[in-house]
C-alpha atoms as a PDB file:
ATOM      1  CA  UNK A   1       1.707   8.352 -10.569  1.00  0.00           C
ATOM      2  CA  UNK A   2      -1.384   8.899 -12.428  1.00  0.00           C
ATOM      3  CA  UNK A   3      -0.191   7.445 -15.212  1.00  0.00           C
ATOM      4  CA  UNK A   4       1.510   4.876 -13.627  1.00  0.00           C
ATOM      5  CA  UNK A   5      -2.082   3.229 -12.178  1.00  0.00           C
ATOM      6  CA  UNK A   6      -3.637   4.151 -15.334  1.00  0.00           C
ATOM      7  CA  UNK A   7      -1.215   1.739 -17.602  1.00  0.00           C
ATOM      8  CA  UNK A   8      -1.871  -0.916 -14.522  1.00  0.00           C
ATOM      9  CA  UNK A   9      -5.351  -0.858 -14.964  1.00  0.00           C
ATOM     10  CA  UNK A  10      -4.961  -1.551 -18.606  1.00  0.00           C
ATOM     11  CA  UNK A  11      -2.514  -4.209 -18.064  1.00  0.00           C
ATOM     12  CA  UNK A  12      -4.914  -5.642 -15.606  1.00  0.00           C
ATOM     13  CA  UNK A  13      -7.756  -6.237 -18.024  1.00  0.00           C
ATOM     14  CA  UNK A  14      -5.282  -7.301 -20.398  1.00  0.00           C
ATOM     15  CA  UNK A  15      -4.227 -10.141 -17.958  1.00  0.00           C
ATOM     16  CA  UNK A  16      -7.788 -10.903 -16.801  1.00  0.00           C
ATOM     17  CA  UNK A  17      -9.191 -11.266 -20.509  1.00  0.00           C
ATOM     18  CA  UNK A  18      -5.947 -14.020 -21.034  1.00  0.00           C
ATOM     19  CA  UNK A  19      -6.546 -15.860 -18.441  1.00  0.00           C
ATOM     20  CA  UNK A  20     -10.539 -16.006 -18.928  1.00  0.00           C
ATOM     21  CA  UNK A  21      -9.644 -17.489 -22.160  1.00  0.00           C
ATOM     22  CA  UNK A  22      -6.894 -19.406 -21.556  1.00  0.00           C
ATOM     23  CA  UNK A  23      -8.034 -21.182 -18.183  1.00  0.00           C
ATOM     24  CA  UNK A  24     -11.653 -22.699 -17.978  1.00  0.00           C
ATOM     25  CA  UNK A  25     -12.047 -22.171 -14.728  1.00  0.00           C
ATOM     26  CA  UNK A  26     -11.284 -18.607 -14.553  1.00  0.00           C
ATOM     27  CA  UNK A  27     -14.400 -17.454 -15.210  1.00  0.00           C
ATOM     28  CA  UNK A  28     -15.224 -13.523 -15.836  1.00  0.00           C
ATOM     29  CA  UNK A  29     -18.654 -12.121 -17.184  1.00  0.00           C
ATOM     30  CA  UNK A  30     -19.122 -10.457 -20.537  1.00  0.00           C
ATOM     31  CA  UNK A  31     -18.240  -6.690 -19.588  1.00  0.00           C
ATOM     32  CA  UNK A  32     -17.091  -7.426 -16.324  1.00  0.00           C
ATOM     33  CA  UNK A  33     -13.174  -7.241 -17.104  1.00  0.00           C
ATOM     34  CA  UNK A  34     -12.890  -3.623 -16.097  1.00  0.00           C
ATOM     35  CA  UNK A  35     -14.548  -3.949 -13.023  1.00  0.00           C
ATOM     36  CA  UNK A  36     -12.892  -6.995 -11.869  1.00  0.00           C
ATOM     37  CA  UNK A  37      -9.476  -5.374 -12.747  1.00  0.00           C
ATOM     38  CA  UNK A  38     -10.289  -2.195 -11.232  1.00  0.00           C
ATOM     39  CA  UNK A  39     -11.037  -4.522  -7.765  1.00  0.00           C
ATOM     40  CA  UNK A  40      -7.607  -6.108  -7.945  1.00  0.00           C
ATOM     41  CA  UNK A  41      -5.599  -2.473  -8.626  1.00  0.00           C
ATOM     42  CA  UNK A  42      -7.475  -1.634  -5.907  1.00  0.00           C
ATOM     43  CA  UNK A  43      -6.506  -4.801  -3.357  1.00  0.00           C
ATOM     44  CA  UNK A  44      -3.423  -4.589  -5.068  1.00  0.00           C
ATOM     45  CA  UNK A  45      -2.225  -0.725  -3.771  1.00  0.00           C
ATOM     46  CA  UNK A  46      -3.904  -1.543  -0.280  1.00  0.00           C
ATOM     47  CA  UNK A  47      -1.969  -4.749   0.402  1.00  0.00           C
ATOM     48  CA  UNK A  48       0.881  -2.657  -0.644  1.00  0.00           C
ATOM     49  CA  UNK A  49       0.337   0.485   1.097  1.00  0.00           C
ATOM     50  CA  UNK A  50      -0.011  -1.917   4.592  1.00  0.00           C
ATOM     51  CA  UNK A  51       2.816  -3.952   4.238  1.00  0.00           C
ATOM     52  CA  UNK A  52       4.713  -0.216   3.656  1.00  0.00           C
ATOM     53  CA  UNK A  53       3.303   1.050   6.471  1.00  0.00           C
ATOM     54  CA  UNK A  54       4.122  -1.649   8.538  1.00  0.00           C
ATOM     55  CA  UNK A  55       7.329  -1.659   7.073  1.00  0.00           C
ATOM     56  CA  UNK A  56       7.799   2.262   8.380  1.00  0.00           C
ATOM     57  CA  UNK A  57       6.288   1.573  12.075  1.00  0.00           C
ATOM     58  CA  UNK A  58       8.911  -2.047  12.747  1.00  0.00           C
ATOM     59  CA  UNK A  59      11.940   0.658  10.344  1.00  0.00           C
ATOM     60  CA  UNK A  60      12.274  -2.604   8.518  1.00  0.00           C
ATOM     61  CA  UNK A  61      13.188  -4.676  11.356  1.00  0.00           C
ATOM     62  CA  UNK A  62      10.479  -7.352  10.771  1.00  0.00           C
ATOM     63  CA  UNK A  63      10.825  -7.559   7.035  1.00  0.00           C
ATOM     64  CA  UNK A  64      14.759  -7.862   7.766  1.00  0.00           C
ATOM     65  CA  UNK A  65      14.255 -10.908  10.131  1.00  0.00           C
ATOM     66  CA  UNK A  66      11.516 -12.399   8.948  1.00  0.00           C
ATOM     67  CA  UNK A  67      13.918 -12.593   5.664  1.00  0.00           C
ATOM     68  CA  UNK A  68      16.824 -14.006   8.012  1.00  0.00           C
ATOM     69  CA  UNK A  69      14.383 -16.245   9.104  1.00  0.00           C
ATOM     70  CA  UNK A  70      13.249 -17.911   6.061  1.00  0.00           C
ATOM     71  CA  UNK A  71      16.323 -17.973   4.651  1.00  0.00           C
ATOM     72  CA  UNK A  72      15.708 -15.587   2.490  1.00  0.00           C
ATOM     73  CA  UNK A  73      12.021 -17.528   0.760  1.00  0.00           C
ATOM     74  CA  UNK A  74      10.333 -14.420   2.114  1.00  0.00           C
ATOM     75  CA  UNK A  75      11.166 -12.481  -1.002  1.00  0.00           C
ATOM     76  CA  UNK A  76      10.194 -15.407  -3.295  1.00  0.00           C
ATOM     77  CA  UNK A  77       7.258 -16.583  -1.642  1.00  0.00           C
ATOM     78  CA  UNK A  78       5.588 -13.110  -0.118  1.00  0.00           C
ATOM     79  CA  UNK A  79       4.573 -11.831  -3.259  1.00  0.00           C
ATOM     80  CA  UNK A  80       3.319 -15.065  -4.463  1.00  0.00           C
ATOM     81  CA  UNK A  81       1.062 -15.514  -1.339  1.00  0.00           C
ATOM     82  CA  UNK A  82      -0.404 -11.832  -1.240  1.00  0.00           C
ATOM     83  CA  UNK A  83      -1.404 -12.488  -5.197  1.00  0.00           C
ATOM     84  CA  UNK A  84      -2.985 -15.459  -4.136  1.00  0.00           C
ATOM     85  CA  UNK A  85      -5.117 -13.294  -1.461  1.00  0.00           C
ATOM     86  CA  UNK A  86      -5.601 -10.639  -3.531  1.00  0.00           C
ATOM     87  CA  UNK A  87      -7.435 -12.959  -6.569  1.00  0.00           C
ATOM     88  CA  UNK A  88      -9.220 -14.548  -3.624  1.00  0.00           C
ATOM     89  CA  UNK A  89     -10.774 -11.069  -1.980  1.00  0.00           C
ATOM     90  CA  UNK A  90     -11.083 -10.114  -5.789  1.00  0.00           C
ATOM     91  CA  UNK A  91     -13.736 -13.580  -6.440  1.00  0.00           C
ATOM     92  CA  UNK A  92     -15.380 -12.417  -2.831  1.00  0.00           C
ATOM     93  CA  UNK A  93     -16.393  -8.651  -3.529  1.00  0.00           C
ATOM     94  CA  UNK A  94     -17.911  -9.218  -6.408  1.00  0.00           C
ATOM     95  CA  UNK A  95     -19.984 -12.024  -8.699  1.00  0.00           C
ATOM     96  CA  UNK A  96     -18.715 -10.925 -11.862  1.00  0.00           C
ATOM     97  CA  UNK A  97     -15.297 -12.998 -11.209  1.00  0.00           C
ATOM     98  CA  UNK A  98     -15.180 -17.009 -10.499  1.00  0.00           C
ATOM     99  CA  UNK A  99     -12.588 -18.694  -9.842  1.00  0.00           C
ATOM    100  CA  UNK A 100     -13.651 -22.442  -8.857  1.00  0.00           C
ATOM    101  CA  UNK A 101     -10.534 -24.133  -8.675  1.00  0.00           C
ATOM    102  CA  UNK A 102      -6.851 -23.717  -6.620  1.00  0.00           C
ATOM    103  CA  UNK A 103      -5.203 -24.641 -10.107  1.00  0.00           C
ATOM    104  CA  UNK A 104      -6.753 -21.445 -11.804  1.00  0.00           C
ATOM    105  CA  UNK A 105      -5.822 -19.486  -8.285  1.00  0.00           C
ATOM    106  CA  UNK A 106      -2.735 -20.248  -8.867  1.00  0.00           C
ATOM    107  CA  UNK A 107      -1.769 -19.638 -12.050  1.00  0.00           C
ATOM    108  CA  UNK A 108      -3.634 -16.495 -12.242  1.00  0.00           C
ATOM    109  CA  UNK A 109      -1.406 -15.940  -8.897  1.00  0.00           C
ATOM    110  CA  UNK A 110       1.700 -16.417 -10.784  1.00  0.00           C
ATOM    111  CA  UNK A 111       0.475 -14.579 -13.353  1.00  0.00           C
ATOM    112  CA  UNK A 112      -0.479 -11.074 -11.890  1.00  0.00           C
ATOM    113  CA  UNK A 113       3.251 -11.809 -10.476  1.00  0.00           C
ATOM    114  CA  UNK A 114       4.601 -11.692 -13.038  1.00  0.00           C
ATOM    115  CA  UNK A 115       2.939  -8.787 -14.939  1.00  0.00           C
ATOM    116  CA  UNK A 116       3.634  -6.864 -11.593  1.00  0.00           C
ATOM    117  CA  UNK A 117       7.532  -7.651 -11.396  1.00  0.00           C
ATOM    118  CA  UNK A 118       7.432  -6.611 -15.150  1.00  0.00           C
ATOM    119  CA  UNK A 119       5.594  -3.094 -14.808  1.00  0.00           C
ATOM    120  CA  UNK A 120       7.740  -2.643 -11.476  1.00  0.00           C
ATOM    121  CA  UNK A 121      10.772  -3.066 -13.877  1.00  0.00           C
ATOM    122  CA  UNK A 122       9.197  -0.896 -16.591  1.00  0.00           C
ATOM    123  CA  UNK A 123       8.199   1.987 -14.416  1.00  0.00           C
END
């Protein structure tokens, strides 16, 4: 497990450096990277632990029909949308991270998406 959050963290600041260089306004201080990815892991395992938790107390009955519901988008767009809140509490708790436009939101949305559905598939 240990290891596990340790090789996220890394991962992390390796996506938050790329995107501070590869979107302008994505903004991250000089020495900040660490900090700002150590925020997100953070946001990150408490979105997750909640929505498992609330997952236990309905025994999957709301995830199941809220899936029915939707038609199945819930799985597609439910990640998507918690990234999206995470990078947004992330650029609230702290000044070292700006993210000044919904493009760079985004993107850096479907980014940490991404590099979570590929460390889920690696560990």
């Amino acid at each position: 497990m240990l290891i596990k959050l340790l090789v996220v963290f890394v991962v992390f600041c390796l996506l938050i450096y790329l995107l501070s260089r590869l979107l302008p306004d994505f903004q991250v201080e000089t020495g900040a990277i660490p900090i700002v990815a150590l925020i997100l892991v953070g946001v990150n395992y408490a979105v997750i632990w909640i929505f498992a938790m609330l997952n236990f107390i309905t025994l999957g009955i709301l995830k199941w029909l809220i899936t029915i519901l939707t038609l199945g988008l819930f799985y597609l767009l439910a990640g998507f949308i918690l990234n999206i809140i995470i990078f947004w509490i992330a650029d609230r708790f702290t000044d070292k991270l700006n993210i000044r436009s919904k493009k760079a939101l985004f993107i850096s949305a479907l980014a940490l998406q991404l590099t979570s559905y590929l460390i889920g598939k690696i560990f």
